[in-house]
Protein backbone atom coordinates (compact mmCIF):
# COMPACT_ATOMS: atom_id res chain seq x y z
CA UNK A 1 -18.97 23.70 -1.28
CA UNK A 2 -18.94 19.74 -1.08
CA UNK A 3 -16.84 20.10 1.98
CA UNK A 4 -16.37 23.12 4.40
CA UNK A 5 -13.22 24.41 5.12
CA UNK A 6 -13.61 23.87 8.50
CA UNK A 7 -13.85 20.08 7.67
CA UNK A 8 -10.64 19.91 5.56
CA UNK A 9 -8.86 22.11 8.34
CA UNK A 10 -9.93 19.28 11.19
CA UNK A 11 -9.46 16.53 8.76
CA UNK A 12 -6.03 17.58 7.26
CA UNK A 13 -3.81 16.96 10.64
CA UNK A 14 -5.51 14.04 11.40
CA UNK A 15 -4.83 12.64 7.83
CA UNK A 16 -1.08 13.95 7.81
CA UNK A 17 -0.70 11.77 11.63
CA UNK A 18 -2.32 8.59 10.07
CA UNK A 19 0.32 8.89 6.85
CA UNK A 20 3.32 9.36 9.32
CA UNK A 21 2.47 6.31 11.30
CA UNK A 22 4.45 3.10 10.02
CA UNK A 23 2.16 0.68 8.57
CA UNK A 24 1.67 -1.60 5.82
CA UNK A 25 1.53 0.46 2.95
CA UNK A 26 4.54 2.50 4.06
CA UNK A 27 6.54 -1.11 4.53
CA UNK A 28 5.67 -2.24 1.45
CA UNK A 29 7.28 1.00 -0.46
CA UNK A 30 9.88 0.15 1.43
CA UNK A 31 10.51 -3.42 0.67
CA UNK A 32 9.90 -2.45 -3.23
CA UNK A 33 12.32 0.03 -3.27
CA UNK A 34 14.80 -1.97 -1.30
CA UNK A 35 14.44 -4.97 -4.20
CA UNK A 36 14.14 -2.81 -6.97
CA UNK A 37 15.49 0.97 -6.66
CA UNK A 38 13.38 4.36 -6.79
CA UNK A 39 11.62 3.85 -9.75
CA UNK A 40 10.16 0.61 -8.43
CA UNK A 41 9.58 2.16 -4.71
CA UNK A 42 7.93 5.07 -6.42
CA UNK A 43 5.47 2.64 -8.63
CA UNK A 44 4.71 0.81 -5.13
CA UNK A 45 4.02 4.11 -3.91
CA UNK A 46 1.31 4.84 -6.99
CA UNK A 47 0.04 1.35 -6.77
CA UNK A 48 -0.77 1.84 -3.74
CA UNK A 49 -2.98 5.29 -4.08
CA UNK A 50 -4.64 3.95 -6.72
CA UNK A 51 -5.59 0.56 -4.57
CA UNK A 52 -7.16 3.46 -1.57
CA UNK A 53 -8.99 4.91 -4.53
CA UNK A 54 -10.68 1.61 -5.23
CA UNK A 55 -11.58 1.49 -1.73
CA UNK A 56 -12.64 4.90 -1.06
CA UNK A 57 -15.02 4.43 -4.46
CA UNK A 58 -16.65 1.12 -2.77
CA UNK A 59 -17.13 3.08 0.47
CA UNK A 60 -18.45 5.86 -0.95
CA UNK A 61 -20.59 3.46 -2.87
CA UNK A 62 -21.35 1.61 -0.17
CA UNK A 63 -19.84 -1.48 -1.15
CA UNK A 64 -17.52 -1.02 2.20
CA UNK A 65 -20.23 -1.65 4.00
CA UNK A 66 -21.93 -4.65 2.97
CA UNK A 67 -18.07 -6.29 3.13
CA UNK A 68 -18.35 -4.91 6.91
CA UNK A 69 -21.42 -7.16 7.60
CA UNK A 70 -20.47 -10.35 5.40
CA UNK A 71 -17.83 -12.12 7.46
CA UNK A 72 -17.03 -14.88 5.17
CA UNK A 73 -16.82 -12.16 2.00
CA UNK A 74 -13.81 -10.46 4.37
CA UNK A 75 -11.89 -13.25 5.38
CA UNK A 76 -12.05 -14.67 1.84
CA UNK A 77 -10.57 -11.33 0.50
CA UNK A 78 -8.07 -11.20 3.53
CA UNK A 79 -6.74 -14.60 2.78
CA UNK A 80 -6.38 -14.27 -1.16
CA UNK A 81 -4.12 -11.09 0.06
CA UNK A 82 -1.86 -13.08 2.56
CA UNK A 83 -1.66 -16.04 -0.09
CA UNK A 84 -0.36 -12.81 -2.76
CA UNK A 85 1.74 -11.97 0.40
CA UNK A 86 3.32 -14.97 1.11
CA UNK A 87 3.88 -15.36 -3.09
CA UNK A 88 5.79 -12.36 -3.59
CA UNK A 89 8.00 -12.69 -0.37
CA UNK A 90 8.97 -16.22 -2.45
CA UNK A 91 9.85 -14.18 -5.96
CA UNK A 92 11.94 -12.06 -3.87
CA UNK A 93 13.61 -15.17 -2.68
CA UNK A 94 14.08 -16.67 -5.32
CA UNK A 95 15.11 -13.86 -7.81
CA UNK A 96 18.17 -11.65 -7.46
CA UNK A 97 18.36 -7.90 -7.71
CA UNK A 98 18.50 -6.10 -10.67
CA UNK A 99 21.69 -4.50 -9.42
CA UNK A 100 23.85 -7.43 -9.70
CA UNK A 101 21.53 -9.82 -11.56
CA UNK A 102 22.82 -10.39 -15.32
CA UNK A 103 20.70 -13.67 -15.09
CA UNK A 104 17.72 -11.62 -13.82
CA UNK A 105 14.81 -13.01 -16.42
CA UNK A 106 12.46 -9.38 -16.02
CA UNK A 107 14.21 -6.56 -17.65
CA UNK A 108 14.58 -3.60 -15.62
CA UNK A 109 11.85 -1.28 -17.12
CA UNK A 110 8.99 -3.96 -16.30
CA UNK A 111 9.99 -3.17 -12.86
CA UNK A 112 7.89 -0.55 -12.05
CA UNK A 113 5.23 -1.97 -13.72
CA UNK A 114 5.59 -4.99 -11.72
CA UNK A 115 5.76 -2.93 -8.97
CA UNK A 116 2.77 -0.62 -9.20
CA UNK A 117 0.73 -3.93 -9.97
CA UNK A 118 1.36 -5.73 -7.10
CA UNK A 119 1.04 -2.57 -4.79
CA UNK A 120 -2.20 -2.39 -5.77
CA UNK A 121 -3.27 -6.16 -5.93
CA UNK A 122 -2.10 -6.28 -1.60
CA UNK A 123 -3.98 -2.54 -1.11
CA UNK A 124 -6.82 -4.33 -2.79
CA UNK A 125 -6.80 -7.22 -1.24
CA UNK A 126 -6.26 -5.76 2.54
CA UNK A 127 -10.71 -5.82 3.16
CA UNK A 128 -9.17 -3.70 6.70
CA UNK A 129 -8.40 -0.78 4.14
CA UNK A 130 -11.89 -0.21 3.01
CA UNK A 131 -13.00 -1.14 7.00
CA UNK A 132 -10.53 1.69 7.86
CA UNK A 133 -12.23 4.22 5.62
CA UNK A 134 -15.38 3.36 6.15
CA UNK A 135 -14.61 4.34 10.05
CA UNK A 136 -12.56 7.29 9.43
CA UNK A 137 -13.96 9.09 6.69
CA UNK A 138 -17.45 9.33 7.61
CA UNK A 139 -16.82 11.33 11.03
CA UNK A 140 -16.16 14.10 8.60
CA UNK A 141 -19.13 13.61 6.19
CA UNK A 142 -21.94 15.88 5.74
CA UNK A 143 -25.02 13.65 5.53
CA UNK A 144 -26.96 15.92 4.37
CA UNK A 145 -24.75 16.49 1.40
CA UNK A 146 -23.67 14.44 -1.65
CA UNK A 147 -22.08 11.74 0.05
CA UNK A 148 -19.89 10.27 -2.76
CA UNK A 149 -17.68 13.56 -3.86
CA UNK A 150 -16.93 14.07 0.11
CA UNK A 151 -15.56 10.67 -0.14
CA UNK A 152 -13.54 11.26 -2.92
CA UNK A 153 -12.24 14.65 -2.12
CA UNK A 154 -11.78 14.14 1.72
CA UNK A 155 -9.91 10.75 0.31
CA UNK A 156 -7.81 12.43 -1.92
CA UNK A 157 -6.02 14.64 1.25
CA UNK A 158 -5.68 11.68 2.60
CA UNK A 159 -4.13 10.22 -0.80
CA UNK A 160 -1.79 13.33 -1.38
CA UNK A 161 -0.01 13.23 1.84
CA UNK A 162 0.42 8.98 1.57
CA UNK A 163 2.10 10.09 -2.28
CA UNK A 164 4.48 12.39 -0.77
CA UNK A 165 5.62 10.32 2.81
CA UNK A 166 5.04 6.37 0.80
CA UNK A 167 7.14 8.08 -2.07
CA UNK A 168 9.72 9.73 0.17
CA UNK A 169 10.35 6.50 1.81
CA UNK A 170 10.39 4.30 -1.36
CA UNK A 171 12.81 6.59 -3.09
CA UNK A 172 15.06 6.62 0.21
CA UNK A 173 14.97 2.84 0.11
CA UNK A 174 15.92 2.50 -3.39
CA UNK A 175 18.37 4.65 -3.38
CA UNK A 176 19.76 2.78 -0.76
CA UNK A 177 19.36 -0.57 -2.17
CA UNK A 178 21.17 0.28 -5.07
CA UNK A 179 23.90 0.97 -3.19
CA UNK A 180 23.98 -1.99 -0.91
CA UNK A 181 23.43 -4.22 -3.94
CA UNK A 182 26.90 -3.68 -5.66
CA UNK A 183 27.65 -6.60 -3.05
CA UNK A 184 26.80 -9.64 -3.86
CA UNK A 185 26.46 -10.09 0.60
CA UNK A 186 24.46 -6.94 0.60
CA UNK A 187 22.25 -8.30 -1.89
CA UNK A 188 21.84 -11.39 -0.56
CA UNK A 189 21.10 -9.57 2.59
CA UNK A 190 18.19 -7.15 0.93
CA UNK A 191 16.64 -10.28 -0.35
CA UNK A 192 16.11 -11.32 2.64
CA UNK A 193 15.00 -8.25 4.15
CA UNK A 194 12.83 -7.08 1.37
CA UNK A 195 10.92 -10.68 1.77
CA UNK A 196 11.05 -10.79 5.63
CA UNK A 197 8.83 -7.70 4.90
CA UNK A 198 6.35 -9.08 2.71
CA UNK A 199 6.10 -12.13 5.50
CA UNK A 200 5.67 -10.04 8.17
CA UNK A 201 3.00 -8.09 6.12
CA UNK A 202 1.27 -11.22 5.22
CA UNK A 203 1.40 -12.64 9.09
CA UNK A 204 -0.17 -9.11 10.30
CA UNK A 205 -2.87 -9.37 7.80
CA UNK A 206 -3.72 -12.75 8.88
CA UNK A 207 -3.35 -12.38 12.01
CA UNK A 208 -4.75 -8.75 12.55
CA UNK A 209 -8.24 -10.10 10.49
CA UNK A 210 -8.91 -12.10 13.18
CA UNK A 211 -12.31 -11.43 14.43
């Protein structure tokens, strides 16, 4: 086996505890389900796996850590992701929901698409992701083993359980959203929250980059 049973049993908990803890993926399901309903929090949700799997390939790779030890390659990648941030806190402004937007100019299918792409442009662009995994997922790597498949199977568990709590949340949002958004008020006031969300996301990852 790539990975011993023992390892996935001691890894497992510790990968459920990390998904249960609030953090920026988790908020920014819920701030895309919010604006645009389940399908859309659910897309966020994907986006976002598929952003970790870019990472967990380039630390696996080794990629991860060569970012680790270039300073100015981080903070160049951090800052493009706060800019991104920062520019889709403004759409959100600027744009009303699809609930109670006739004027809206993106139908409501390109949504999700919309959605899943910019999930995964922020998970990208968040160089503390790949950091993170380069710190975690190695304290359960057998050296003296194929290194690359441990990443990718030891970063799938830790995918799996981000799909079902990310997704749970997303769909909870947007189900709520919907709901609040047959106001015009309540919509007004989800715009607001959805981008005070992608603000505070963007302040944490400039400010939590600091080094």
């Amino acid at each position: 086996m790539l990975v011993e049973w023992t390892t996935l049993l001691a890894f497992a908990p510790a990968a459920l505890a990390l998904n249960l803890t609030p953090g920026a993926d988790m908020m920014f399901c819920l701030g895309q389900g919010l604006r645009g309903g389940p399908r859309a929090g659910m897309a966020a949700n994907l986006g976002i796996a598929a952003g970790s799997l870019v990472h967990m390939l380039a630390a696996g790779l080794g990629l991860a850590a060569l970012l680790a030890t270039a300073p100015q390659m981080f903070h160049a990648i951090r800052w493009a992701g706060v800019a991104y941030l920062v520019f889709l806190a403004v759409q959100v402004l600027t744009n009303p929901l699809g609930a109670t937007a006739a004027t809206s100019a993106r139908p409501a299918s390109a949504r999700p698409t919309r959605a899943f792409r910019d999930a995964m442009a922020v998970n990208i662009l968040n160089p503390k992701v790949a950091l993170f995994i380069l710190a975690f997922l190695p304290q359960f790597v057998d050296p003296a083993r194929p290194v690359l498949p441990q990443f990718l199977i030891l970063g799938g568990v830790l995918m799996a359980g981000g799909l079902v709590i990310n997704g749970a949340v997303g769909v909870f949002a947007g189900g709520l959203g919907q709901a609040l958004a047959r106001s015009a008020r309540m919509e007004r006031g989800l715009r607001y929250v959805s981008a005070g969300i992608f603000f505070a996301l963007a302040a944490r990852l400039a400010l939590d980059g600091r080094r």
